[in-house]
PDB file of N, CA and C in Angstrom:
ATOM      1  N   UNK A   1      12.726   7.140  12.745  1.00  0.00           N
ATOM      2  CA  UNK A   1      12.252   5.821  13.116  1.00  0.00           C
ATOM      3  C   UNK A   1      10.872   5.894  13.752  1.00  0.00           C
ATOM      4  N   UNK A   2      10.490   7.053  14.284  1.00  0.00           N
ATOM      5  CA  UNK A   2       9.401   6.870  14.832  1.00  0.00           C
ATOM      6  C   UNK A   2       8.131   7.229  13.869  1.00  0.00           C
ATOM      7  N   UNK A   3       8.203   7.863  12.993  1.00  0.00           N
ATOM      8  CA  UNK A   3       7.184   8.341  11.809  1.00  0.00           C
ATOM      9  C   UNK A   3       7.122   6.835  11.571  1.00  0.00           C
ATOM     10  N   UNK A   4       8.249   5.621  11.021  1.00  0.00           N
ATOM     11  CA  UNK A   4       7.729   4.515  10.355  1.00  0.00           C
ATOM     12  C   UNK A   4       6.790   3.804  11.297  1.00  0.00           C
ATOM     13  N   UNK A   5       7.034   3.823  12.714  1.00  0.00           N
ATOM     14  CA  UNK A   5       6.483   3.203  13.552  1.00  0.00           C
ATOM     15  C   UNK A   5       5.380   3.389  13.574  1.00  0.00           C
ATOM     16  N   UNK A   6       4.915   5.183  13.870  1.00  0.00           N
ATOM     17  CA  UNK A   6       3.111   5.552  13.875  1.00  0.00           C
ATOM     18  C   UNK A   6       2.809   5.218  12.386  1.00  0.00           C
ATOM     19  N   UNK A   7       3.686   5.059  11.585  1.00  0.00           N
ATOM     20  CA  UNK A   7       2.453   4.677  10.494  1.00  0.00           C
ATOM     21  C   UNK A   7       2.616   3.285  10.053  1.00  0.00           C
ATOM     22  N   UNK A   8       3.524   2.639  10.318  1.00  0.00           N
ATOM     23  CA  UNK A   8       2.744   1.227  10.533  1.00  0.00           C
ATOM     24  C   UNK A   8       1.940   1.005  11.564  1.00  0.00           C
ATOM     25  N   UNK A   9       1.903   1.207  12.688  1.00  0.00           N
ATOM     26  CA  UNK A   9       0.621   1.225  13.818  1.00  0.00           C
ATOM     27  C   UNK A   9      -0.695   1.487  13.026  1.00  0.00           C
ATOM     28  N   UNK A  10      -0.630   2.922  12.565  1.00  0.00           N
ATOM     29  CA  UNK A  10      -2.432   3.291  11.998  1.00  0.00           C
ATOM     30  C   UNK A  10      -2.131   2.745  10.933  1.00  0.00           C
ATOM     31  N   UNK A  11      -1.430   1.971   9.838  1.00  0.00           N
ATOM     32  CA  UNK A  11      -1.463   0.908   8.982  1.00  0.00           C
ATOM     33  C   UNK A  11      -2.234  -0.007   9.482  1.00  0.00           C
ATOM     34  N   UNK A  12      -1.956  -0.690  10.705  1.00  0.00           N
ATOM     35  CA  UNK A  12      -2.036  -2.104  11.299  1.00  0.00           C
ATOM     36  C   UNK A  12      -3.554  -1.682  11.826  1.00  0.00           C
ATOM     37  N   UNK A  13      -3.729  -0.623  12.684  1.00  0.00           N
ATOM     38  CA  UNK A  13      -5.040  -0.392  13.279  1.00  0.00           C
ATOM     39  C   UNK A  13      -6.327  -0.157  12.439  1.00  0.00           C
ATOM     40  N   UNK A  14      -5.738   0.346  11.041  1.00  0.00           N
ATOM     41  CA  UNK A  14      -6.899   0.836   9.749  1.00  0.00           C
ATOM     42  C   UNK A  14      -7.316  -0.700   9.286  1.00  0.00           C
ATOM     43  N   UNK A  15      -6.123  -1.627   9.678  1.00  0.00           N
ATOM     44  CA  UNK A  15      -6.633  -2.921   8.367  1.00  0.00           C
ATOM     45  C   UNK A  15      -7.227  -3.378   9.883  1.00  0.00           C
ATOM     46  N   UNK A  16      -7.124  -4.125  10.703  1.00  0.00           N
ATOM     47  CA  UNK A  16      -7.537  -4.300  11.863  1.00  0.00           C
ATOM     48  C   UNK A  16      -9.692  -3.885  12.427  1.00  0.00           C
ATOM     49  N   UNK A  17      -9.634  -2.836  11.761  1.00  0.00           N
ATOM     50  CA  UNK A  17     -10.915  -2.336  12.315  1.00  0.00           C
ATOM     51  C   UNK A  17     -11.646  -2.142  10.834  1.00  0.00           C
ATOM     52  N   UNK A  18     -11.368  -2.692   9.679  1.00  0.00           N
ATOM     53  CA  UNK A  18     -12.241  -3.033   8.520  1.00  0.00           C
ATOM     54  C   UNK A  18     -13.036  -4.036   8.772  1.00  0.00           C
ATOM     55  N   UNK A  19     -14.212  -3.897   8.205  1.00  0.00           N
ATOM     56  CA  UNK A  19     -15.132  -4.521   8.345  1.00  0.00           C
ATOM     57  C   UNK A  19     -15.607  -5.263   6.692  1.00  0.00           C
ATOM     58  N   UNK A  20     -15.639  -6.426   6.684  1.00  0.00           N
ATOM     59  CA  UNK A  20     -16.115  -6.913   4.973  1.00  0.00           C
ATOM     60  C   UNK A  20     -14.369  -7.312   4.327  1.00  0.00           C
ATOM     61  N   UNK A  21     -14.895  -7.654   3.288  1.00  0.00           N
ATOM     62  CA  UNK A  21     -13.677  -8.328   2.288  1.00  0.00           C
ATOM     63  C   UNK A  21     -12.870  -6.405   2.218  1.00  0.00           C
ATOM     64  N   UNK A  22     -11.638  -6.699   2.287  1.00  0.00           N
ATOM     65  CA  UNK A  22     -11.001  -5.281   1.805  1.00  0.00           C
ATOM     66  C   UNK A  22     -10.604  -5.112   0.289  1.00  0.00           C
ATOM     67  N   UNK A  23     -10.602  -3.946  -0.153  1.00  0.00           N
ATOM     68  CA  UNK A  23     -10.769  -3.635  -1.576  1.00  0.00           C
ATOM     69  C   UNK A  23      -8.996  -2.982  -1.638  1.00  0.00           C
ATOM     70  N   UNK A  24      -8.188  -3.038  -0.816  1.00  0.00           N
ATOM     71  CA  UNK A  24      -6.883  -2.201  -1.131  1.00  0.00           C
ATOM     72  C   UNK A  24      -6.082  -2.966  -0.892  1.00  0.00           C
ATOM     73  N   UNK A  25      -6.100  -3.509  -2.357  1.00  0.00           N
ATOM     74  CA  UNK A  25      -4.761  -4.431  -2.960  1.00  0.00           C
ATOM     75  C   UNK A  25      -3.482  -4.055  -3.172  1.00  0.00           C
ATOM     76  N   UNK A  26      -3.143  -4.071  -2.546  1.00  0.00           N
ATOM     77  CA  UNK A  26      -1.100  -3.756  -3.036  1.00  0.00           C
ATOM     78  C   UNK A  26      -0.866  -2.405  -1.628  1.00  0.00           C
ATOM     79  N   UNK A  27      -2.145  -1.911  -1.263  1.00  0.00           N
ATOM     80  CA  UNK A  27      -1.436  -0.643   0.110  1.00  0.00           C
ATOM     81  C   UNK A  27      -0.834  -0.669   0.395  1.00  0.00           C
ATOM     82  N   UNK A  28      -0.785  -2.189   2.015  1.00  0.00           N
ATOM     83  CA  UNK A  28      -0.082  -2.342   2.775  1.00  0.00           C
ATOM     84  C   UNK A  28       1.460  -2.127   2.252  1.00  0.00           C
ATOM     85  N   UNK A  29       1.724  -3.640   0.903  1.00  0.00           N
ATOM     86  CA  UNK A  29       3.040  -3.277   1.034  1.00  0.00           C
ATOM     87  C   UNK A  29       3.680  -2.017   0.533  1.00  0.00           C
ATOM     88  N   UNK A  30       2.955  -1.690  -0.211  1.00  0.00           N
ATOM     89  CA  UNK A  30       3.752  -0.048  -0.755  1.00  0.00           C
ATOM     90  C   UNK A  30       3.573   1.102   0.038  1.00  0.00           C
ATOM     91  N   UNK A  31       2.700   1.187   1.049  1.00  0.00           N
ATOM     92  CA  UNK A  31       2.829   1.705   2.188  1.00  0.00           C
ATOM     93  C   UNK A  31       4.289   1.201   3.473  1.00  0.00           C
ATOM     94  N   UNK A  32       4.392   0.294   2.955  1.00  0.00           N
ATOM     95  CA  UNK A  32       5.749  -0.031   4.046  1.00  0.00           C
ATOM     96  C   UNK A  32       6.901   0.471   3.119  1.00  0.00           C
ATOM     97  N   UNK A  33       6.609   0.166   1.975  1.00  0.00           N
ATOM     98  CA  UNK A  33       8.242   0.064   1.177  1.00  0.00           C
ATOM     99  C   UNK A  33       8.266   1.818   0.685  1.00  0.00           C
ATOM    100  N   UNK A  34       6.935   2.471   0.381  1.00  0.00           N
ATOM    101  CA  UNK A  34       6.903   4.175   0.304  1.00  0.00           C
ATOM    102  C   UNK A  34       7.367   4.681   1.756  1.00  0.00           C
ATOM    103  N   UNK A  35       6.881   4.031   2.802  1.00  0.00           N
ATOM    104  CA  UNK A  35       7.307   4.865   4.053  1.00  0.00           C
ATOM    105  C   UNK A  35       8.787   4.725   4.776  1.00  0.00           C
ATOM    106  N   UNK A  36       9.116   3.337   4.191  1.00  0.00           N
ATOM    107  CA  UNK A  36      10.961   3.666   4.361  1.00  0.00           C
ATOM    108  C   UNK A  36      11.670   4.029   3.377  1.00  0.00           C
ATOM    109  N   UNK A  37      11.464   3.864   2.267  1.00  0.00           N
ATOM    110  CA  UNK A  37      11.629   4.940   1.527  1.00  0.00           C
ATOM    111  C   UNK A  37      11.723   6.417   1.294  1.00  0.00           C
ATOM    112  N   UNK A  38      10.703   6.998   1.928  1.00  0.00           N
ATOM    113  CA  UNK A  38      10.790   8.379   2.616  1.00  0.00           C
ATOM    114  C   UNK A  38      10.711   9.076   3.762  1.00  0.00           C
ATOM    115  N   UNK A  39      11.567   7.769   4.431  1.00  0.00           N
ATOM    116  CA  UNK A  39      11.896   8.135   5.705  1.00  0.00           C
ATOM    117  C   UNK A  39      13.261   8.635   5.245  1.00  0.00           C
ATOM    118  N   UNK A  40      14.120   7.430   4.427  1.00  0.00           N
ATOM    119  CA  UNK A  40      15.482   8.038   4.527  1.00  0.00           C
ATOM    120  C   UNK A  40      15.390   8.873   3.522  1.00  0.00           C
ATOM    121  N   UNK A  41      14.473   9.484   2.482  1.00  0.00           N
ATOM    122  CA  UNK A  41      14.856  10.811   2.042  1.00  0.00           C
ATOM    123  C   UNK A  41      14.407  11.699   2.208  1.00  0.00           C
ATOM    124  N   UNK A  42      14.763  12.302   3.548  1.00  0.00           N
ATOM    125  CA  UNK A  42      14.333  13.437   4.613  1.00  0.00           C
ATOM    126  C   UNK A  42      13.460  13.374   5.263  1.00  0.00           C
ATOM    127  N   UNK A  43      13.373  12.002   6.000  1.00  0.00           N
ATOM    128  CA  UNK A  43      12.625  12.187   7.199  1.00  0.00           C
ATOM    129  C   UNK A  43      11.042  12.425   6.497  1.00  0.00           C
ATOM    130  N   UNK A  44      10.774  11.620   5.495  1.00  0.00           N
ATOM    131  CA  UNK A  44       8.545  11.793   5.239  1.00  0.00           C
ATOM    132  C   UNK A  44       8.136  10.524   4.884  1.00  0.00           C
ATOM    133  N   UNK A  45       8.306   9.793   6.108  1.00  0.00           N
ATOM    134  CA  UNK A  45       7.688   8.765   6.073  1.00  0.00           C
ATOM    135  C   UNK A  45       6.648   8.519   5.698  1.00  0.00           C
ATOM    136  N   UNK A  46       5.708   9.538   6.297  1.00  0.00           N
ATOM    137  CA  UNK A  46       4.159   9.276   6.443  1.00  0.00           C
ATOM    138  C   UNK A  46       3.615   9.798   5.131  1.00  0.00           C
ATOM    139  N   UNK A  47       4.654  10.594   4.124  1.00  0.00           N
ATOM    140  CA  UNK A  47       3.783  11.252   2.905  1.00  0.00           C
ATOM    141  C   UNK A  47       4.638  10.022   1.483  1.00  0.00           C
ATOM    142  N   UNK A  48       5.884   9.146   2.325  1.00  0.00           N
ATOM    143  CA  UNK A  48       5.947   8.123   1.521  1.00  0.00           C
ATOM    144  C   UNK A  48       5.085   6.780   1.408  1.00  0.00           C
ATOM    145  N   UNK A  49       4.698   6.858   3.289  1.00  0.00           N
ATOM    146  CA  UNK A  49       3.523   5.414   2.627  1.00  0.00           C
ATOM    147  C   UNK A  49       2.488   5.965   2.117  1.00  0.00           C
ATOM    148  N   UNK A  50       1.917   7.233   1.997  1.00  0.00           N
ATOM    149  CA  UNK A  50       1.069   7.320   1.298  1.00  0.00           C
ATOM    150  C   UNK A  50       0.684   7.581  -0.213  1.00  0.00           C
ATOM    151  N   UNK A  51       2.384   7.784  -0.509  1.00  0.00           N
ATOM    152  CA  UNK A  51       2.381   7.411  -1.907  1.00  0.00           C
ATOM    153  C   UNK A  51       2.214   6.750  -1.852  1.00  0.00           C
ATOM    154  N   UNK A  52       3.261   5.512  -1.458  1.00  0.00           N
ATOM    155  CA  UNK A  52       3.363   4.172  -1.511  1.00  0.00           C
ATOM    156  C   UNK A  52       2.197   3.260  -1.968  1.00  0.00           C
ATOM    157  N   UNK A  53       1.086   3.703  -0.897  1.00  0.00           N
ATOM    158  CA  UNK A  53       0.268   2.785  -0.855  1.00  0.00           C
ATOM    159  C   UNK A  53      -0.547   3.131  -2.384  1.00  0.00           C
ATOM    160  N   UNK A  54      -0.815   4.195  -2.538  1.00  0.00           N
ATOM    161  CA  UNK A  54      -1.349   4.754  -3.979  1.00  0.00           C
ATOM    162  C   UNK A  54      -1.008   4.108  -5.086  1.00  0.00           C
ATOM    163  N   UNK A  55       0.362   4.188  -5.354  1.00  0.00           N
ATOM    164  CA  UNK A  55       1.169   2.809  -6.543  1.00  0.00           C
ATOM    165  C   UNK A  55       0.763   2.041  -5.913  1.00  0.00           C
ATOM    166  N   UNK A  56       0.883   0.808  -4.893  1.00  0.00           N
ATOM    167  CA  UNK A  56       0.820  -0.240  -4.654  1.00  0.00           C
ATOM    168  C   UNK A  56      -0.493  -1.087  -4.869  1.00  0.00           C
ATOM    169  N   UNK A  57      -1.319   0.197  -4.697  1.00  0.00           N
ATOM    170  CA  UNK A  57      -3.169  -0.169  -4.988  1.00  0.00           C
ATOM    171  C   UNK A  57      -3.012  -0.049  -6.985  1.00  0.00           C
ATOM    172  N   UNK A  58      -2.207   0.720  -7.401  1.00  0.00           N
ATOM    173  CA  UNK A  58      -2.402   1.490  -8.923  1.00  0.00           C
ATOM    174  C   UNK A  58      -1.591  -0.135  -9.751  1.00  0.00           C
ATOM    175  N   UNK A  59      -0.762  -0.391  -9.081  1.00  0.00           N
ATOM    176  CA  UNK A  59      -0.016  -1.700  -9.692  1.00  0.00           C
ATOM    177  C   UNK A  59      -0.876  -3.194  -9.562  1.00  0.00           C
ATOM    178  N   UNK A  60      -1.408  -2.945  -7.786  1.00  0.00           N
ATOM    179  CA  UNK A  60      -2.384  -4.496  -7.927  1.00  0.00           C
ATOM    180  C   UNK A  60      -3.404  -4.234  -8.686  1.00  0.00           C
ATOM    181  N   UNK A  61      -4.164  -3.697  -9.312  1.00  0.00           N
ATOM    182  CA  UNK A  61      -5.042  -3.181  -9.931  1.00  0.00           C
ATOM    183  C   UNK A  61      -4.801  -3.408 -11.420  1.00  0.00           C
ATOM    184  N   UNK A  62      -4.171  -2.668 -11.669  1.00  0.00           N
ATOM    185  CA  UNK A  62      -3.288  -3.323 -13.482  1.00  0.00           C
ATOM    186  C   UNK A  62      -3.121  -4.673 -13.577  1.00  0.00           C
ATOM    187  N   UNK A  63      -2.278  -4.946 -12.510  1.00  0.00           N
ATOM    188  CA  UNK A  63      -1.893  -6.656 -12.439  1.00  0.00           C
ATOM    189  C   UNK A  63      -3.202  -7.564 -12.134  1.00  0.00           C
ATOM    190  N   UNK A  64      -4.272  -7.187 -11.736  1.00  0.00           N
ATOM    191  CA  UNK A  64      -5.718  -7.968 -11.878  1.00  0.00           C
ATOM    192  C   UNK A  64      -6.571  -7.641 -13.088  1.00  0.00           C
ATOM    193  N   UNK A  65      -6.161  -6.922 -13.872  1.00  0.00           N
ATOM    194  CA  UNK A  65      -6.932  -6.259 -15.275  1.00  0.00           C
ATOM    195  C   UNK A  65      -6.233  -7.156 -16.061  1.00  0.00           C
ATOM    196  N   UNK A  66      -4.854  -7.419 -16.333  1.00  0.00           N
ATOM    197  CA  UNK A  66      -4.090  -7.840 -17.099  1.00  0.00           C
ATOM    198  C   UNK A  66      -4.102  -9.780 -16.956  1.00  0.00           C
ATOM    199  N   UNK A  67      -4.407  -9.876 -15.349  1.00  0.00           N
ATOM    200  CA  UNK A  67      -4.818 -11.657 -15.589  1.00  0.00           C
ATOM    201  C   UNK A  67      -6.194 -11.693 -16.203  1.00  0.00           C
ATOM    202  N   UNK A  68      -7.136 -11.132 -15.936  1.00  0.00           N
ATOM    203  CA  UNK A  68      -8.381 -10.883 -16.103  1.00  0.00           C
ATOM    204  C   UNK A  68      -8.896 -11.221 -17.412  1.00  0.00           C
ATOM    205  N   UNK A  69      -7.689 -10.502 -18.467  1.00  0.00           N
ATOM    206  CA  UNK A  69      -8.111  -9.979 -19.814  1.00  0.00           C
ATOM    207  C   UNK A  69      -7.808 -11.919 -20.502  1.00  0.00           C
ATOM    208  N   UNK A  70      -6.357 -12.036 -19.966  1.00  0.00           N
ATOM    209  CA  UNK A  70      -5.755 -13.255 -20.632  1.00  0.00           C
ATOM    210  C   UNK A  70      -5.974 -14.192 -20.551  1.00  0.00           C
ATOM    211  N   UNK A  71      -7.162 -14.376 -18.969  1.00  0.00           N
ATOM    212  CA  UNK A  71      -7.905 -15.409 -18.980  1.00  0.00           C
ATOM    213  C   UNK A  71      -8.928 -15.491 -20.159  1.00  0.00           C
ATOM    214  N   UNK A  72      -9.646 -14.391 -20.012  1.00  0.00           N
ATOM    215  CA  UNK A  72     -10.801 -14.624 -20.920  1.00  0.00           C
ATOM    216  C   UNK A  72     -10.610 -14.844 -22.740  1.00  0.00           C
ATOM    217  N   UNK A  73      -9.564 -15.159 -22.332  1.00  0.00           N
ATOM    218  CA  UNK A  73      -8.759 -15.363 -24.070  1.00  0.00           C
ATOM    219  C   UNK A  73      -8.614 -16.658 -24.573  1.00  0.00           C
ATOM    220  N   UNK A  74      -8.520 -17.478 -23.348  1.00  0.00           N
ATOM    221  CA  UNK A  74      -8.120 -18.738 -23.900  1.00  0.00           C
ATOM    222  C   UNK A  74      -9.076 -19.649 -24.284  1.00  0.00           C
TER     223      UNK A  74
END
C-alpha cells in the first residue's frame, strides 16, 4: 500500500509542477490502473505504473491518430 501511495504522490507532484499544455495523454490513468495492478502481483507497484503509464500514453495516442484520420475523410 505504500509503493501505490509514493507513486501516486510523485504522480500528483510531476503533473502539479508542469509547466505549458501537457503532452502525456492516457499516463495518469494507466499509471494508476499499472500500479495497482502490480502492486497485487508481487508487490511492483512503481514498475507497474510505469508500464502503465507507457500503454496508457501508447493507447491515447492511437486513439487520436485514428479520430484524426476519420475526420479528415468525411
Amino acid at each position: 500500500m505504500k509503493a501505490i501511495a509514493t507513486g501516486a504522490m510523485v504522480a500528483l507532484l510531476s503533473v502539479a509542477c508542469m509547466h505549458g499544455p501537457a503532452e502525456a495523454k492516457g499516463c495518469i490513468k494507466g499509471a494508476i490502473i499499472g500500479g495497482i495492478a502490480g502492486h497485487f502481483a508481487g508487490h511492483h507497484g512503481l514498475l507497474g505504473a510505469g508500464a502503465g503509464c507507457a500503454v496508457g500514453h501508447h493507447y491515447a495516442n492511437k486513439h487520436e491518430r485514428t479520430n484524426s484520420t476519420s475526420s479528415h475523410e468525411r
